[in-house]
Protein backbone atom coordinates (compact mmCIF):
# COMPACT_ATOMS: atom_id res chain seq x y z
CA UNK A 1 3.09 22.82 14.65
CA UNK A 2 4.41 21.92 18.25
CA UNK A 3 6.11 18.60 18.66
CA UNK A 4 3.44 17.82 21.11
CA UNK A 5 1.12 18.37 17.95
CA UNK A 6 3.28 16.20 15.97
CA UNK A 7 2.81 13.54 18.07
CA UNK A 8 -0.64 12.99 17.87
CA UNK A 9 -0.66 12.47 13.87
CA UNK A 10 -1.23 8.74 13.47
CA UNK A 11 1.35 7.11 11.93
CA UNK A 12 0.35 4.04 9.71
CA UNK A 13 2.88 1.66 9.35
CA UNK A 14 1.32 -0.52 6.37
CA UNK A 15 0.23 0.38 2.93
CA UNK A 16 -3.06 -0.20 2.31
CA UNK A 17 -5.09 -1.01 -1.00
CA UNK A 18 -8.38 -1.91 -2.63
CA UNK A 19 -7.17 -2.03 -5.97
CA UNK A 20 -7.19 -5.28 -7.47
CA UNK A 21 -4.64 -5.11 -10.07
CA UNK A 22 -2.34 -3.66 -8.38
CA UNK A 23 -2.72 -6.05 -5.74
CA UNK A 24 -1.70 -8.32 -8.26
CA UNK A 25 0.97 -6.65 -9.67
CA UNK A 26 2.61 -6.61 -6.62
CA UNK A 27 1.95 -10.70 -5.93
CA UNK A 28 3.61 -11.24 -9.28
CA UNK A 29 6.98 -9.00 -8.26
CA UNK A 30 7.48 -10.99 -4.86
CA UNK A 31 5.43 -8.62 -2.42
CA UNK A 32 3.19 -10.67 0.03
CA UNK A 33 0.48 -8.57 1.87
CA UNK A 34 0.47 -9.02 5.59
CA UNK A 35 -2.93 -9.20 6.00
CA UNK A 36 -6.66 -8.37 4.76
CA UNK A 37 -8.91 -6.44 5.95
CA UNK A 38 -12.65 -6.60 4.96
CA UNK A 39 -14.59 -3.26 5.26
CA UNK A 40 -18.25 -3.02 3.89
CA UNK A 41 -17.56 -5.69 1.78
CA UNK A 42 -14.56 -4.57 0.46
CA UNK A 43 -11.28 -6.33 0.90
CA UNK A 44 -8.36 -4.30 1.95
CA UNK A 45 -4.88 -5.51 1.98
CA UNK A 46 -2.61 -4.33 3.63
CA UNK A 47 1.43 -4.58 2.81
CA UNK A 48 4.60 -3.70 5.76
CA UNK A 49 6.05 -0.04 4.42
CA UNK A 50 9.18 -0.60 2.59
CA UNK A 51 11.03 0.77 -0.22
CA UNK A 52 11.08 -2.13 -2.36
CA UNK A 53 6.86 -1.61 -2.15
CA UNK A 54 7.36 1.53 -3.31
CA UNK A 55 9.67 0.82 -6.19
CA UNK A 56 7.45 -1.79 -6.93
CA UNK A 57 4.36 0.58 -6.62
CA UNK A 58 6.31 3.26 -8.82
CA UNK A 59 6.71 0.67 -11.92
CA UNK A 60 2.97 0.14 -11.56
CA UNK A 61 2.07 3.72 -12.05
CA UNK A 62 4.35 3.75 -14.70
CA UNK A 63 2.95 1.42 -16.72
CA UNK A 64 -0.73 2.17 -16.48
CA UNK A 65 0.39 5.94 -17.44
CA UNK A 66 1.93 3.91 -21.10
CA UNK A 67 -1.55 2.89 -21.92
């Protein structure tokens, strides 16, 4: 892939869900979303990339895969 190619990919700088419970999860370990996003009746929030997200997100997975 050229770098001219590489620049085209879309980039999206926010993490996006659907998922209520995880939504919640991340409320209740001090992650805010930045904003919502309603699509065919479906709210999407949307959170700034960052690696406590994703540490966050990680403990998540984690403990839906001990039940």
């Amino acid at each position: 892939m050229s770098e001219k190619e590489k620049r085209k990919i879309p980039f999206d700088r926010e993490y996006a869900t659907s998922y209520r419970s995880e939504v919640k999860w991340l409320s209740e370990h001090g992650i805010r979303y930045e904003f919502v996003k309603e699509v065919n009746t479906i709210s999407i929030y949307k959170y700034k990339k960052n690696s406590k997200l994703y540490a966050v997100l990680s403990e998540f997975y984690k403990s839906l895969e001990e039940k």
